[in-house]
N, C-alpha and C. Protein backbone atom coordinates (compact mmCIF):
# COMPACT_ATOMS: atom_id res chain seq x y z
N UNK A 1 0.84 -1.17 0.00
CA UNK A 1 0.00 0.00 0.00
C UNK A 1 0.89 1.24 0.00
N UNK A 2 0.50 2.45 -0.40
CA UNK A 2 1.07 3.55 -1.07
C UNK A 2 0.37 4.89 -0.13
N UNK A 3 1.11 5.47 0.78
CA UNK A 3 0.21 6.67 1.10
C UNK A 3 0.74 7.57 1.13
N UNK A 4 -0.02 8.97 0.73
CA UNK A 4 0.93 9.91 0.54
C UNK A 4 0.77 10.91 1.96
N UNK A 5 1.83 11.55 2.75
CA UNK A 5 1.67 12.08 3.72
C UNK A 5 1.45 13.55 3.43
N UNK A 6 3.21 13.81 2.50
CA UNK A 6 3.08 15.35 2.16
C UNK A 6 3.65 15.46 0.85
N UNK A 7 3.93 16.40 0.59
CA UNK A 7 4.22 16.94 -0.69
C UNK A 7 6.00 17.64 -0.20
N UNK A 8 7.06 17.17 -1.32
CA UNK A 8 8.03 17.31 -0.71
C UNK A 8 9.13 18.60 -1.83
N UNK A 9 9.16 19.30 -1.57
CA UNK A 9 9.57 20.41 -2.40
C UNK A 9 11.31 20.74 -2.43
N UNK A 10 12.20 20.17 -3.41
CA UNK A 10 13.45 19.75 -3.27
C UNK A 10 13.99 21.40 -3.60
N UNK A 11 13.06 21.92 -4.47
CA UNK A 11 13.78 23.15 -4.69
C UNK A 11 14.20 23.52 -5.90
N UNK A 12 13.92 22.77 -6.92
CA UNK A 12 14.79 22.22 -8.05
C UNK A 12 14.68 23.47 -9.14
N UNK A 13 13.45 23.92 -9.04
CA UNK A 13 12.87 24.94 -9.43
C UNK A 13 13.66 26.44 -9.22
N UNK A 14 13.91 26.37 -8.08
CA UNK A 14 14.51 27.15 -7.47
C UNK A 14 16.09 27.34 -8.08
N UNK A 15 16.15 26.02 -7.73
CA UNK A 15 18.00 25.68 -7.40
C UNK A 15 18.55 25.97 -9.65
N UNK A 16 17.39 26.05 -10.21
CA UNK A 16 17.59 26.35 -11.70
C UNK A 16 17.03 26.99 -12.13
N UNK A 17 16.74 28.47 -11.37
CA UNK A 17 16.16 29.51 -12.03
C UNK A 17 17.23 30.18 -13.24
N UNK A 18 18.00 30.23 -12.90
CA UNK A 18 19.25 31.31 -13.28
C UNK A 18 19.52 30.47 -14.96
N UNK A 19 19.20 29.29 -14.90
CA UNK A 19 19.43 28.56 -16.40
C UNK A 19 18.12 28.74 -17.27
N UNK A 20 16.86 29.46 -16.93
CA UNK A 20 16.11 30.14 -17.50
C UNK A 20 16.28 31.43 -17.90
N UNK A 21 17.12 31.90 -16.95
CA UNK A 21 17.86 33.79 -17.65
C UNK A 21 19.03 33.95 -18.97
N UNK A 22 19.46 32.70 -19.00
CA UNK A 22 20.45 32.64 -19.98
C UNK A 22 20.08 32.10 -21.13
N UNK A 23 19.08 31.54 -21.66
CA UNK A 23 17.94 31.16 -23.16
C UNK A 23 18.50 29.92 -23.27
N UNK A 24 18.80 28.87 -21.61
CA UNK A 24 18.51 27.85 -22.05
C UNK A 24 17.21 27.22 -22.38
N UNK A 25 17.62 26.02 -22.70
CA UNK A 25 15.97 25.00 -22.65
C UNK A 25 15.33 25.18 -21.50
N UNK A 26 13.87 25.33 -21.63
CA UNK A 26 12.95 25.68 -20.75
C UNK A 26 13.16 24.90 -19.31
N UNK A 27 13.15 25.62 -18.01
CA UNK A 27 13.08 24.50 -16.87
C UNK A 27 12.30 23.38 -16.91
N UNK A 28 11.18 23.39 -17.12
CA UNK A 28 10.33 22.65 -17.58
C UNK A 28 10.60 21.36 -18.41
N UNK A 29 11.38 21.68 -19.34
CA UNK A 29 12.11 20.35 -20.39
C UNK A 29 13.24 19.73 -19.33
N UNK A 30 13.60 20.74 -18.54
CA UNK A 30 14.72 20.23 -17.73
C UNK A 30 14.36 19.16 -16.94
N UNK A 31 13.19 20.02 -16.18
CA UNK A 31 12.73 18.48 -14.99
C UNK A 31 12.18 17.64 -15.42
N UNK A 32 11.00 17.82 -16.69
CA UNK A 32 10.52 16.63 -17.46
C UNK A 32 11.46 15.28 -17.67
N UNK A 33 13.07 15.20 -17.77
CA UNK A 33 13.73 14.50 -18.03
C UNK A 33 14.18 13.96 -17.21
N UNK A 34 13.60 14.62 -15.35
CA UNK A 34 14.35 14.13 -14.29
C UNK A 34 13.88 12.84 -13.43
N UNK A 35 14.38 11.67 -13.41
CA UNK A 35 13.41 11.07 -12.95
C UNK A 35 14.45 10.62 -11.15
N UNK A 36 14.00 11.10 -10.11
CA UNK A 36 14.49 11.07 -8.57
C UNK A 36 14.26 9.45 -8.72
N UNK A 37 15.58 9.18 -7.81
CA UNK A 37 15.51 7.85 -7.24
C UNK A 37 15.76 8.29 -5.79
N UNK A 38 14.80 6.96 -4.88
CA UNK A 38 14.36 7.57 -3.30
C UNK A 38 15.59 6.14 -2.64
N UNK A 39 16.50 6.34 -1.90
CA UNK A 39 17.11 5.29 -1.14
C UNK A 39 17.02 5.23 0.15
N UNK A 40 16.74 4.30 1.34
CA UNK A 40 16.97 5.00 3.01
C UNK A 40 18.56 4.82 3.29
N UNK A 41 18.87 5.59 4.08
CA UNK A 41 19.72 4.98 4.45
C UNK A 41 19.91 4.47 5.45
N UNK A 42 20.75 3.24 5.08
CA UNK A 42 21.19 1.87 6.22
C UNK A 42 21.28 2.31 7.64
N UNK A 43 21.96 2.83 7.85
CA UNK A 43 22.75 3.40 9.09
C UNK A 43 21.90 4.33 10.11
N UNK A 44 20.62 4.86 9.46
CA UNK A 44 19.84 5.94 10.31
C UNK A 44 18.23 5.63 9.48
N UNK A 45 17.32 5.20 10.56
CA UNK A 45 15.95 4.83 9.58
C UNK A 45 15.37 6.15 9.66
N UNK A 46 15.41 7.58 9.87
CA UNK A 46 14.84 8.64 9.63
C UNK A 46 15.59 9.22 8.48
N UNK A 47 16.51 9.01 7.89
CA UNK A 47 17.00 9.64 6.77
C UNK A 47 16.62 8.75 5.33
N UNK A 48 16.10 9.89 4.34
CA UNK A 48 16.30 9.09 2.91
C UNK A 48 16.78 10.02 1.98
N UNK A 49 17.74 9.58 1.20
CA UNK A 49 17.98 10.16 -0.11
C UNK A 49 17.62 10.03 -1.43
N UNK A 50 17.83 11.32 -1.88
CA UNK A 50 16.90 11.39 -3.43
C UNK A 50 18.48 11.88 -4.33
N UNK A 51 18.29 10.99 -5.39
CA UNK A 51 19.19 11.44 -6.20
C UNK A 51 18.56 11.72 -7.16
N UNK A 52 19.63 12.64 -8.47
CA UNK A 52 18.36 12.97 -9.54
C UNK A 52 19.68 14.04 -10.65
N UNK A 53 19.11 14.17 -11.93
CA UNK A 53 20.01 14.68 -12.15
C UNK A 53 20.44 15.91 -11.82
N UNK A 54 20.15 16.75 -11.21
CA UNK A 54 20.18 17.86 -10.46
C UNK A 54 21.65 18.53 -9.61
N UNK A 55 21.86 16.68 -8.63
CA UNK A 55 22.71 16.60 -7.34
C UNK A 55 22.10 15.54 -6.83
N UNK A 56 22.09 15.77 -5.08
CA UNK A 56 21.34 14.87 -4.20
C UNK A 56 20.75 15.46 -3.23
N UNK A 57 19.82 15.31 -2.25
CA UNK A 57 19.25 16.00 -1.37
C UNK A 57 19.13 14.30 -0.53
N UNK A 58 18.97 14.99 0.60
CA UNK A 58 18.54 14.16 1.86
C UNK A 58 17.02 14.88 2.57
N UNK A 59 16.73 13.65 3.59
CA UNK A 59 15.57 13.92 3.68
C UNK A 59 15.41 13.48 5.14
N UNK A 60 15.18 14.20 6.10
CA UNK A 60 15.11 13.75 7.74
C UNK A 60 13.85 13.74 7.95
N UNK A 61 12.90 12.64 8.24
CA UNK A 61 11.40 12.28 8.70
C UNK A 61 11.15 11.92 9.93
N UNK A 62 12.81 12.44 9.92
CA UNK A 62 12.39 11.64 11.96
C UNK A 62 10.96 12.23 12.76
N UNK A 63 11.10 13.93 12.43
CA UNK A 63 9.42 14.51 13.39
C UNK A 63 8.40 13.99 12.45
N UNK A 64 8.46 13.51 11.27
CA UNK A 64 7.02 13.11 11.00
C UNK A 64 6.77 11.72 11.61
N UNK A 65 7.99 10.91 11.56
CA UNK A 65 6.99 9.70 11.87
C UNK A 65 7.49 9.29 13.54
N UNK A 66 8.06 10.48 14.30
CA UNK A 66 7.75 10.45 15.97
C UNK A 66 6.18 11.43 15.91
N UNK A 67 5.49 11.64 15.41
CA UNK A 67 4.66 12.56 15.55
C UNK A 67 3.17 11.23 15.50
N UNK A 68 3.59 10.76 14.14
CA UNK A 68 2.96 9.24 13.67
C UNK A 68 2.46 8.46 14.83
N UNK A 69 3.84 8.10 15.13
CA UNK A 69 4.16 6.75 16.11
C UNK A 69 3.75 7.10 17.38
N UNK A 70 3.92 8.47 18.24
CA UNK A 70 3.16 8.84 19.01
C UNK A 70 1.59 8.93 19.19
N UNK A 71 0.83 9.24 17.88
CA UNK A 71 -0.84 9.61 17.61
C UNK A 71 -1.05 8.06 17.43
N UNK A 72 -0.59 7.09 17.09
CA UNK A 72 -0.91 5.65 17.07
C UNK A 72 -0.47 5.24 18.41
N UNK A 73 0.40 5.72 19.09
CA UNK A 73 0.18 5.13 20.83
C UNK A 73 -0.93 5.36 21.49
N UNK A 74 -1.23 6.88 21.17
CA UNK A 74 -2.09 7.21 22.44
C UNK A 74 -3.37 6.87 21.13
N UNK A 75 -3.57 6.28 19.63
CA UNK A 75 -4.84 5.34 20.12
C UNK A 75 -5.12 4.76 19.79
N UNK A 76 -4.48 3.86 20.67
CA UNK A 76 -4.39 2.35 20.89
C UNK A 76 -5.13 2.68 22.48
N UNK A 77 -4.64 3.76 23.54
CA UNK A 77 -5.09 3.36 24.42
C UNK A 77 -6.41 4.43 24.52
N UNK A 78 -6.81 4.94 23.33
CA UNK A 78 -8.24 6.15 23.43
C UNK A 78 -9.05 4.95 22.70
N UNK A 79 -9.10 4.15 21.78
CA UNK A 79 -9.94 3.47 20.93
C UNK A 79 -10.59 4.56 19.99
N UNK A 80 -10.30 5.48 20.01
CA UNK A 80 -10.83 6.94 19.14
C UNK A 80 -9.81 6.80 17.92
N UNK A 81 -10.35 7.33 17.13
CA UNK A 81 -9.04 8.15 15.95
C UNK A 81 -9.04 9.70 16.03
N UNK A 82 -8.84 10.61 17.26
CA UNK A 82 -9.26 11.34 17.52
C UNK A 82 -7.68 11.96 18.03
N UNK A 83 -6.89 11.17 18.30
CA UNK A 83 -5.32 11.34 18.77
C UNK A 83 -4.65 11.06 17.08
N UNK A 84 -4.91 10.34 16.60
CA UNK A 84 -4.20 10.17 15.28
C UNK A 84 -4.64 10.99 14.36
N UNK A 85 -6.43 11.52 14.30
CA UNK A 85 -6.38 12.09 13.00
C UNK A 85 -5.95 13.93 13.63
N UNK A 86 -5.65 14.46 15.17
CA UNK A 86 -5.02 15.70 15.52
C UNK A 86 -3.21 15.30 14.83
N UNK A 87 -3.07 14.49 15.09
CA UNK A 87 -1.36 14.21 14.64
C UNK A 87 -1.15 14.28 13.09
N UNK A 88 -2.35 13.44 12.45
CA UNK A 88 -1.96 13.77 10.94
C UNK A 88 -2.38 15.08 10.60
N UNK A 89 -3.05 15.99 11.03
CA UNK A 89 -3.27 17.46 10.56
C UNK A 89 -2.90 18.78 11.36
N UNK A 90 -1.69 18.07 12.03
CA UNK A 90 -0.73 18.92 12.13
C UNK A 90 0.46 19.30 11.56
N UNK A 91 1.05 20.58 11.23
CA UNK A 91 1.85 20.60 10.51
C UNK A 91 3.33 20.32 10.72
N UNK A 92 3.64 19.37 11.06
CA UNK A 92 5.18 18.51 10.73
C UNK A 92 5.45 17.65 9.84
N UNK A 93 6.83 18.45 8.93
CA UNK A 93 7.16 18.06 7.81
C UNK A 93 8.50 17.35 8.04
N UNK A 94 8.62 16.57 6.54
CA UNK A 94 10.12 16.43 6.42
C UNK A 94 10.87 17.55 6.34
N UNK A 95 12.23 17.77 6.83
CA UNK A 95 13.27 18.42 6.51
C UNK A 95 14.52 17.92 5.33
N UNK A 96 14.27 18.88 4.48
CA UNK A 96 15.30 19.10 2.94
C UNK A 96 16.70 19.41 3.42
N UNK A 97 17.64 19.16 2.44
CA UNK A 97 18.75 19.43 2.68
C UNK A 97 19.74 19.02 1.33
N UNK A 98 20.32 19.90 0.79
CA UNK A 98 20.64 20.04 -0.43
C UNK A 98 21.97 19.54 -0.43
N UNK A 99 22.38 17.95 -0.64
CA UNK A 99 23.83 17.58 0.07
C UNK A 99 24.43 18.33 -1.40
N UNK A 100 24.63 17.50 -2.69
CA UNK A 100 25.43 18.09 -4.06
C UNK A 100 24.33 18.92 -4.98
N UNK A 101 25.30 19.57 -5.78
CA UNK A 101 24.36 20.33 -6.77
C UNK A 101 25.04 20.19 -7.88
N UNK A 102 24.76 19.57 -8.80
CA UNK A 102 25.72 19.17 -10.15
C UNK A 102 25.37 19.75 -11.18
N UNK A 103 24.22 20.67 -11.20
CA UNK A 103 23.50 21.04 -12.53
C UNK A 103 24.43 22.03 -12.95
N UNK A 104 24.86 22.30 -14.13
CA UNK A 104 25.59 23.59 -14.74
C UNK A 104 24.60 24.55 -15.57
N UNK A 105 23.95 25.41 -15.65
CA UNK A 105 23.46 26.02 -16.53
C UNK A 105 24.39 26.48 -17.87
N UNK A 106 25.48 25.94 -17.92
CA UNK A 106 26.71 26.44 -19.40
C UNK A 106 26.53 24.69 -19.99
N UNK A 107 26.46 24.03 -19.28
CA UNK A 107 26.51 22.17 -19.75
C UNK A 107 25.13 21.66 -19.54
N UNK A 108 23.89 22.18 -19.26
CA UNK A 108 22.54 21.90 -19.32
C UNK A 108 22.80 20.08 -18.66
């Protein structure tokens, strides 16, 4: 099963504005071609990385899913979904973090 929590905003947009000021190919053609691969890593189960052609970014979920794992303790002992559905509509996100940046706007 597949659920989506949040919406995760790497920046990419951002991080390649400046290759839209110079009459390259549209950003748009740029990311169309990008396809992210998601890995965890071994060593720490709150971290995952996204690679892509871009660079790499990391991804710390530790407060979303202590936020999770907490609203599923307390109910288990409420029998409500009344502790879990306050936890899922609160706002704690993953945290971004831009490890490489490989894109050149002169080498597209």
């Amino acid at each position: 099963m597949l659920a989506v929590y949040e919406t995760i905003d790497l920046g990419l947009v951002h991080l390649n504005s400046h290759a839209a000021d110079r009459e390259f190919e549209p950003i748009s053609d740029l990311l169309s071609g990008n396809h992210p691969v998601l890995f965890a890593d071994t060593g720490r189960d709150n971290t995952i990385y996204i690679y892509h052609a871009f660079g790499v970014h990391a991804l710390y979920v530790g407060d979303v899913l202590r936020s999770i794992v907490d609203a599923l303790s307390a109910d288990e002992e409420d029998e409500s979904s009344s502790a879990l559905h306050g936890a899922l509509s609160k706002s704690t996100e993953s945290t971004v973090f831009n490890l490489l940046s490989t894109f050149s706007a002169e080498r597209r």
